[in-house]
Protein backbone atom coordinates (compact mmCIF):
# COMPACT_ATOMS: atom_id res chain seq x y z
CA UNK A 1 80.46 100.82 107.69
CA UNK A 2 80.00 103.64 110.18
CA UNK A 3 80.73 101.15 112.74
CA UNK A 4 83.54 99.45 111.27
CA UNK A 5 85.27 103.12 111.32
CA UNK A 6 84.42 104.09 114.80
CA UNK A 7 86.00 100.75 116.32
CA UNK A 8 88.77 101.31 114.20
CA UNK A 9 89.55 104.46 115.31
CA UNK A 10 88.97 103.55 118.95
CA UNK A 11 91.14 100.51 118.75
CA UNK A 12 94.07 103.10 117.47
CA UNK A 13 93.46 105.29 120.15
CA UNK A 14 92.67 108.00 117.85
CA UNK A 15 90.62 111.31 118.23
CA UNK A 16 88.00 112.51 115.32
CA UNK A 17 90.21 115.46 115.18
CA UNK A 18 93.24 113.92 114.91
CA UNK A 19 91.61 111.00 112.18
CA UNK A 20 90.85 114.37 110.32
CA UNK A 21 93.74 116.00 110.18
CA UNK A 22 95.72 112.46 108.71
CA UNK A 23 92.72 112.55 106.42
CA UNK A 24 93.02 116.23 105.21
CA UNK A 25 89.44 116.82 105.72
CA UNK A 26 86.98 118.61 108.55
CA UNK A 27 86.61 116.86 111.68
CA UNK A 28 83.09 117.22 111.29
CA UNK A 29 82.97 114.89 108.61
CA UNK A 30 84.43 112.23 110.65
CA UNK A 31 81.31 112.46 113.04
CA UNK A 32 78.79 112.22 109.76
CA UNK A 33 80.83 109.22 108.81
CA UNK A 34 80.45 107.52 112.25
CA UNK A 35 77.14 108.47 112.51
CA UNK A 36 76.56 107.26 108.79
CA UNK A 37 74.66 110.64 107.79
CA UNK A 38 77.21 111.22 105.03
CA UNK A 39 79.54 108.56 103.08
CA UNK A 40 82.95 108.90 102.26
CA UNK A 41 84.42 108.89 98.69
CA UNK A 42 86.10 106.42 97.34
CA UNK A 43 89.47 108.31 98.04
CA UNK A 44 88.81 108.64 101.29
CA UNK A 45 87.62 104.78 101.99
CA UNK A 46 91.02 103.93 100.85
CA UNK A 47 93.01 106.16 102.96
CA UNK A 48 90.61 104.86 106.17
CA UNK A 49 91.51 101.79 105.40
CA UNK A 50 95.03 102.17 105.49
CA UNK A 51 95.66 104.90 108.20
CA UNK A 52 92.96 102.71 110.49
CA UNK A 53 94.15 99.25 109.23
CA UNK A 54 91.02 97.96 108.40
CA UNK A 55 91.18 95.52 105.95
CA UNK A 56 90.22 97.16 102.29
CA UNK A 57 87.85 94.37 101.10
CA UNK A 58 86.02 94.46 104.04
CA UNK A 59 85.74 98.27 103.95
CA UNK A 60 85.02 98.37 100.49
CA UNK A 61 82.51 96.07 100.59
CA UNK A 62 80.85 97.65 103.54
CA UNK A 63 80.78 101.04 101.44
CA UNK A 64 79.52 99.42 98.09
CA UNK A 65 76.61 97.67 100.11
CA UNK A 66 75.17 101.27 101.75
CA UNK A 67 75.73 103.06 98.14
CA UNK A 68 73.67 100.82 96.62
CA UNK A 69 71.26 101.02 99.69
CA UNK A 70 70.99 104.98 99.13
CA UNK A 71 70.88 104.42 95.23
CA UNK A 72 68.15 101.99 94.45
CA UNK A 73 67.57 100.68 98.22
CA UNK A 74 63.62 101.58 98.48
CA UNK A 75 63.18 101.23 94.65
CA UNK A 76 60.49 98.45 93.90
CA UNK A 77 62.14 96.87 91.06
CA UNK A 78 65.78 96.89 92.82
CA UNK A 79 65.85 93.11 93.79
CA UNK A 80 65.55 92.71 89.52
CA UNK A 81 67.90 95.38 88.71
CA UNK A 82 70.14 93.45 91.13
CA UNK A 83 69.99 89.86 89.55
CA UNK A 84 70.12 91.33 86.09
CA UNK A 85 73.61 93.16 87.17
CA UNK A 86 75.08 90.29 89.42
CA UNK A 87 75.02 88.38 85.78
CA UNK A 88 76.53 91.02 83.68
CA UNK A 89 78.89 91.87 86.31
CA UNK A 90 79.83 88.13 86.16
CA UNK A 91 80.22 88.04 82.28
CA UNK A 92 82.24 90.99 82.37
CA UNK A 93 84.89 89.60 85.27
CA UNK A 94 85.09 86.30 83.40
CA UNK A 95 85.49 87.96 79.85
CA UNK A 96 87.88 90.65 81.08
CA UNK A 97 90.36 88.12 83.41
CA UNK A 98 94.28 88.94 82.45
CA UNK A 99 95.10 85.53 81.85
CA UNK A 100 99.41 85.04 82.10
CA UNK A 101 101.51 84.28 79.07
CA UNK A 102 102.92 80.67 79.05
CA UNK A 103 106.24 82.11 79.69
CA UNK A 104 105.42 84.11 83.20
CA UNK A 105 103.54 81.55 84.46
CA UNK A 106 106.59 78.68 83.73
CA UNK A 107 108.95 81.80 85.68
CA UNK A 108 106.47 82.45 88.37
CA UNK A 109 106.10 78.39 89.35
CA UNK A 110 109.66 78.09 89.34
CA UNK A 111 109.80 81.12 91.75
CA UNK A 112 107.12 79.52 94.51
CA UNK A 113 109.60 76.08 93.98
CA UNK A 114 111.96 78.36 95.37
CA UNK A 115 110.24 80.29 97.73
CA UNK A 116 109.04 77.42 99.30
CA UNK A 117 112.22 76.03 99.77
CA UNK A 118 113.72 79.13 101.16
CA UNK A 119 111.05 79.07 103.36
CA UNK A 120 111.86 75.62 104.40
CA UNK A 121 115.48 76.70 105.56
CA UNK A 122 114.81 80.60 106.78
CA UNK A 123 116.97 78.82 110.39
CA UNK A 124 119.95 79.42 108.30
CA UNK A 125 119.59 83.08 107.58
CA UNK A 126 122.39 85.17 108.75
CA UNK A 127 122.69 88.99 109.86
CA UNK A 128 126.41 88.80 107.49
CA UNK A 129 124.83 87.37 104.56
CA UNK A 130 122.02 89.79 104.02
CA UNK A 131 124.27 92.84 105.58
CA UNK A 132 126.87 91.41 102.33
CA UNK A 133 123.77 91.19 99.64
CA UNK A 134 122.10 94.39 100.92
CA UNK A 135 125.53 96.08 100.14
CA UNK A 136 125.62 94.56 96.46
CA UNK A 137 122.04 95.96 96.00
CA UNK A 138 122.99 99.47 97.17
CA UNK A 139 125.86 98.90 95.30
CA UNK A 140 123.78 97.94 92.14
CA UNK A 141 121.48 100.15 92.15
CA UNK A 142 123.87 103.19 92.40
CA UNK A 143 125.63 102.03 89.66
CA UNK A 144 122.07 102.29 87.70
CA UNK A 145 121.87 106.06 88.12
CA UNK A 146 125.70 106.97 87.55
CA UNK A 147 127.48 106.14 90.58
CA UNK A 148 130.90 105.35 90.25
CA UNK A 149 131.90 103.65 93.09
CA UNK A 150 133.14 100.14 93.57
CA UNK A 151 131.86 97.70 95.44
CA UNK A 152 134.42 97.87 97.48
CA UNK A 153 134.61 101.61 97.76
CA UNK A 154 130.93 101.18 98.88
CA UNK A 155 131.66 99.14 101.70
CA UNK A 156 134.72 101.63 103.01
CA UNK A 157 131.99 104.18 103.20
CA UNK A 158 129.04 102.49 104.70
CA UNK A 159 130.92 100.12 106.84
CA UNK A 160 134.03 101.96 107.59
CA UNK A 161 132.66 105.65 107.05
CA UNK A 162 135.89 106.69 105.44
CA UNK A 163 136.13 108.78 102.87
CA UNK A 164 137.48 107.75 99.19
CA UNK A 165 139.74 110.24 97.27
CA UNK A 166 138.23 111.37 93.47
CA UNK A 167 134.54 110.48 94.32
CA UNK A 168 131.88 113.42 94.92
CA UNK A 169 130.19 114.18 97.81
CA UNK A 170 127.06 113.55 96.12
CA UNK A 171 128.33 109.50 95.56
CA UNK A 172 129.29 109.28 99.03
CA UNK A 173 125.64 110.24 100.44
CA UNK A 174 124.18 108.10 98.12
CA UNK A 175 125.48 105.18 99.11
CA UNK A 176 124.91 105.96 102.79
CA UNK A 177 121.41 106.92 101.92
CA UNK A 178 120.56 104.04 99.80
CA UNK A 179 121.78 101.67 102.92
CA UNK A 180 119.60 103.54 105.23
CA UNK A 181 116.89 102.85 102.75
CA UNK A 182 117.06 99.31 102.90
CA UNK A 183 117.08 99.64 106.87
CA UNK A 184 113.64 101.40 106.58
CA UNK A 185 111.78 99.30 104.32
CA UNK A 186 113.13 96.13 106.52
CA UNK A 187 111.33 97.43 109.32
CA UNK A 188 108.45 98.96 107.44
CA UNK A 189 108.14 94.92 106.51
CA UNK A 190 108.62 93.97 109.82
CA UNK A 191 105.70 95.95 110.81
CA UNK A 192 103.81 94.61 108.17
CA UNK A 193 102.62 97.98 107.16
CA UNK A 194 100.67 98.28 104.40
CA UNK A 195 102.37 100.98 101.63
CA UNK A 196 100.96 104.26 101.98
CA UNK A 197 101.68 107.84 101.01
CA UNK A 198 103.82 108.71 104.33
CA UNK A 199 106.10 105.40 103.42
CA UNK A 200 106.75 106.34 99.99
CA UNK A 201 107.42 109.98 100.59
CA UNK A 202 110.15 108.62 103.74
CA UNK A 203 111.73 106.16 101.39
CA UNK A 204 112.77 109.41 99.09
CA UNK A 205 113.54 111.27 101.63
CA UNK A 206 115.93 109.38 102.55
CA UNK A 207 117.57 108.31 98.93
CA UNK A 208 117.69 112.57 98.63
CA UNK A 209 118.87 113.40 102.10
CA UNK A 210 121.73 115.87 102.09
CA UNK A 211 121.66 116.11 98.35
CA UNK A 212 118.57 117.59 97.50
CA UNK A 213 117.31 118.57 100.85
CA UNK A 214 114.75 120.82 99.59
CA UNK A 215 113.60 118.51 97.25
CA UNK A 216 113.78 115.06 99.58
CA UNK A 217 109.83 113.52 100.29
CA UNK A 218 108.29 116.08 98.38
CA UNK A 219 106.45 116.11 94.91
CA UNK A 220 108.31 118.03 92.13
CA UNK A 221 106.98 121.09 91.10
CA UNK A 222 108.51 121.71 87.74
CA UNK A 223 108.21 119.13 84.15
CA UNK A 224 111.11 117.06 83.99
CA UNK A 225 112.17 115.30 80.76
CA UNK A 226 113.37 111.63 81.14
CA UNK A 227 116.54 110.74 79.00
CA UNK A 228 116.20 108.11 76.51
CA UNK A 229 112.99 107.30 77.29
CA UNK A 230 109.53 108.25 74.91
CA UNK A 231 107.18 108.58 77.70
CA UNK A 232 106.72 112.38 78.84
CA UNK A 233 105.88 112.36 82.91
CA UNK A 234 102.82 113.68 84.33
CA UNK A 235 102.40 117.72 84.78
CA UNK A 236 103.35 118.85 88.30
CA UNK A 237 100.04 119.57 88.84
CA UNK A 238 98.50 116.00 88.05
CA UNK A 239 101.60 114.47 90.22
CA UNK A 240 99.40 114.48 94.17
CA UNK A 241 96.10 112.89 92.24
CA UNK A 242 98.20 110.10 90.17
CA UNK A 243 100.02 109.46 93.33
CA UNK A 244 96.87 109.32 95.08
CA UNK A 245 95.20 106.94 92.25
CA UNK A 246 99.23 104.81 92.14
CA UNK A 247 97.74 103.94 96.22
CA UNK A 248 94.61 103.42 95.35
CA UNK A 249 95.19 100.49 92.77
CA UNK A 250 97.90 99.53 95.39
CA UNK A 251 95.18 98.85 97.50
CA UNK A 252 92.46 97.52 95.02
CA UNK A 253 94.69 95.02 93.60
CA UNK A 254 97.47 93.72 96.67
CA UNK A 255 96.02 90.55 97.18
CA UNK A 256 94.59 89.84 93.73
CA UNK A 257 98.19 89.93 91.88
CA UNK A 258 100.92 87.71 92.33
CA UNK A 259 103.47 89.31 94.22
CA UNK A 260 105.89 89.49 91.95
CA UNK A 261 103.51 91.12 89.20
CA UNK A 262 102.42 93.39 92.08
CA UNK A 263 105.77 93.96 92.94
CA UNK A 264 106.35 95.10 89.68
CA UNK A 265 103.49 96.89 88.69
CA UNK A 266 104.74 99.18 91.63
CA UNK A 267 107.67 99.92 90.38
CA UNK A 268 106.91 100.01 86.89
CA UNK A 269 103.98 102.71 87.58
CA UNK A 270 105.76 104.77 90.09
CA UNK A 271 108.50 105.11 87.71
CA UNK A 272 106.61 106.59 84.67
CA UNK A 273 104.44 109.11 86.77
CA UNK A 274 107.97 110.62 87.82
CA UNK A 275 107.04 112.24 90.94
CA UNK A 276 110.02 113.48 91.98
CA UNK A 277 112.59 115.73 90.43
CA UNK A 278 115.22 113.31 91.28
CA UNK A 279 115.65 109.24 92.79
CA UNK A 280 112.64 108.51 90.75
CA UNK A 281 114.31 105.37 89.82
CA UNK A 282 116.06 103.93 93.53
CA UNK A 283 112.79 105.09 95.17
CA UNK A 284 110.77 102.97 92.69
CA UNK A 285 113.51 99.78 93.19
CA UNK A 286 112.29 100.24 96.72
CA UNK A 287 109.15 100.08 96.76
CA UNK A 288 109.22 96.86 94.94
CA UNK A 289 111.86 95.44 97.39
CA UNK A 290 109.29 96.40 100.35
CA UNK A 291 106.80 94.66 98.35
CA UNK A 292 108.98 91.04 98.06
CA UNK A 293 109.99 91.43 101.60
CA UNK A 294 106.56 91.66 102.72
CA UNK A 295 105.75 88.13 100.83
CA UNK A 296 108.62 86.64 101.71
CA UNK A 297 111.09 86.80 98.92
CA UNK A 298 114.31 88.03 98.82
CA UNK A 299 115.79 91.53 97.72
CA UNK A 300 115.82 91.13 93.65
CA UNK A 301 118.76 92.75 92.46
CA UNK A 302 118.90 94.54 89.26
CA UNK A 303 122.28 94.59 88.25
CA UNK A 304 124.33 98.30 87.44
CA UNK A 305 125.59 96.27 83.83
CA UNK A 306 125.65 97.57 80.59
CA UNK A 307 123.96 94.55 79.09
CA UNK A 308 121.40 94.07 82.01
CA UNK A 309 120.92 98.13 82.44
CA UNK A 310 120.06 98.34 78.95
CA UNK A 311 117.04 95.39 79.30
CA UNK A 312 115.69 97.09 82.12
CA UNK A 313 115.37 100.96 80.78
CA UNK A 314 114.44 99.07 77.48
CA UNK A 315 111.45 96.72 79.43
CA UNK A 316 110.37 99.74 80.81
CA UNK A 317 110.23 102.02 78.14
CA UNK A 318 108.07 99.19 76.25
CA UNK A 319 105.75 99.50 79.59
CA UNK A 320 105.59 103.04 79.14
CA UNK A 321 104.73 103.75 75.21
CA UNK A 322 103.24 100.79 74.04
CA UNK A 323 101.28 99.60 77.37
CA UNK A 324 102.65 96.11 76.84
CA UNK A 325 104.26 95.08 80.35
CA UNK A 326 104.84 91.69 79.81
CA UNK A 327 108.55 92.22 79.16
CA UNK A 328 109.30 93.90 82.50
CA UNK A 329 107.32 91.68 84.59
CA UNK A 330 109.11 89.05 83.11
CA UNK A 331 112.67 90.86 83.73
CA UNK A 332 111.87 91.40 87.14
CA UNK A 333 110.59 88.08 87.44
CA UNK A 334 113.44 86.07 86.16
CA UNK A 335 115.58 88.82 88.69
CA UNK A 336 113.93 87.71 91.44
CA UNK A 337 114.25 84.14 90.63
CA UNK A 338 118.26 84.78 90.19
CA UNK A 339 118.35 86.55 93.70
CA UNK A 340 116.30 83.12 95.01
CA UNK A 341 118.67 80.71 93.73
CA UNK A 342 121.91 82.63 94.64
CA UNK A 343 120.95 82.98 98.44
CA UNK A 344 120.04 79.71 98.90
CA UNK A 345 123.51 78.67 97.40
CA UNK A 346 125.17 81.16 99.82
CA UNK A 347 123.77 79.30 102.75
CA UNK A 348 124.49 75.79 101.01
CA UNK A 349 120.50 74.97 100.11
């Protein structure tokens, strides 16, 4: 492992002192963790991983192997212990696998059909189309939270930057900021960057710019109470470690998941630790969006509605109190597979 970190950092032309200060920790444990005289925690094997884009598994796999070196390594009857824990470890993986209702997995097929074809006819894409269905999304998801713009009052502001008579301030920098949102997680995709703390906290910063400046990319500090909902947010307090554990299973589980269950797991978990005192919900949209770019799919569009606003905050909420997740997965799911079939209509697939 010590070796997989020094290359790494070498390759990104990076200092131990400047590795340690992205890490939040003493340069000198950078040294002892390149000279393998200390180990890294967990924590900090997943933000190596990410900050020097070594892959996780390997990284993991690396640090597993040398804690179970130090643990039992010179023990005589470790080779047993071993064997006897490679088959419980296997029970326990093939007794504990989260095996998909009938009804995802029908929704999930359907969606690769899809995919596939899409990918089949990606000649045809055109700047217009997305620029017109990235508007409908900012659109959309406005209308979520409260914003009481038209579509077409949306596209005045964005694409014509005039102002329109009766609407606050507040719903004219939201729209602005929402589209600037989607510009950043397009090229965060094209980058192929894998999510991290700095992305998420720059995706709210931007939903928040100019309308809670003090309060855009940071953590909230105070309880918040979420309307119409039964699940009570973390404490400010336990905000920084759940968003630090939210990365973490990120990381663990990225290419285990489908990723439209991934896709929504993100969302679904960001949402109900609340981290900030406001945009909880567009940042959250986001981040799933990032997630179905990075595969591939298209931007899934959950409509501003009544009827389809009500499913969503009602999916959720059943996420939230009763741990059953099945419902949202399934509502972003069949979403998704809405957003699929209407784009390849648009460009006559």
């Amino acid at each position: 492992m010590k070796t997989l970190i020094k290359n790494a950092r070498e390759q990104k032309g990076l200092k131990t002192r400047e590795l340690a200060q992205l890490l939040g920790i003493d340069q000198a444990l950078i040294s002892k963790f390149e000279s393998g005289t200390r180990k890294p925690t967990k924590e900090q094997v997943v933000k190596l991983a990410s900050l020097l884009e070594i892959d996780y598994e390997t990284l993991m796999v690396a640090w597993l192997k040398e804690k179970i070196l130090y643990e039992i390594g010179q023990d005589e009857f470790a080779l047993k212990a071993l064997q006897v824990a490679e088959e419980e470890i296997r029970y326990v993986a093939k007794n504990n696998t989260n095996t998909l209702s009938k009804s995802l997995e029908t929704l999930l097929a359907q969606i690769d059909v899809l995919k596939a074809k899409l990918d089949r006819v990606r000649q045809f894409d055109s700047y217009r189309i997305s620029q017109a269905l990235e508007l409908e999304y900012t659109f959309e998801s406005n209308r979520i939270e409260g914003n009481t713009m038209t579509l077409r009052e949306t596209d005045l502001v964005i694409n014509e930057g005039l102002t329109i008579s009766g609407k606050s301030m507040r719903e004219h920098l939201e729209a602005i900021n929402h589209q600037e949102a989607i510009a950043f997680i397009k090229e965060l995709m094209k980058k192929n960057t894998s999510l991290n703390e700095r992305e998420v906290l720059s995706i709210h910063n931007l939903i928040l710019r100019g309308i809670h400046p003090e309060d855009a990319g940071r953590y909230r500090k105070v309880q918040v109470m979420i309307k119409g909902s039964g699940h009570t947010p973390s404490q400010p307090f336990l905000v920084a470690k759940e968003m630090e554990d939210y990365l973490i299973w990120y990381e663990t589980n990225k290419n285990k998941l489908h990723p439209i269950i991934l896709a929504a797991e993100m969302h679904e978990r960001l949402v109900t630790i609340h981290p900030f005192i406001d945009g909880n919900g567009r940042t959250s949209r986001l981040v799933m969006n990032l997630i179905l770019l990075q595969h591939g799919y298209v931007i899934a569009n959950i409509k501003g509605d009544y009827d389809t606003r009500m499913r969503y905050y009602q999916t959720l909420e059943t996420a939230q109190t009763q741990n059953n997740k099945e419902d949202f997965i399934l509502f972003v799911a069949q979403i998704e597979k809405e957003s699929l079939e209407r784009y390849l209509a648009i460009i006559g697939q």
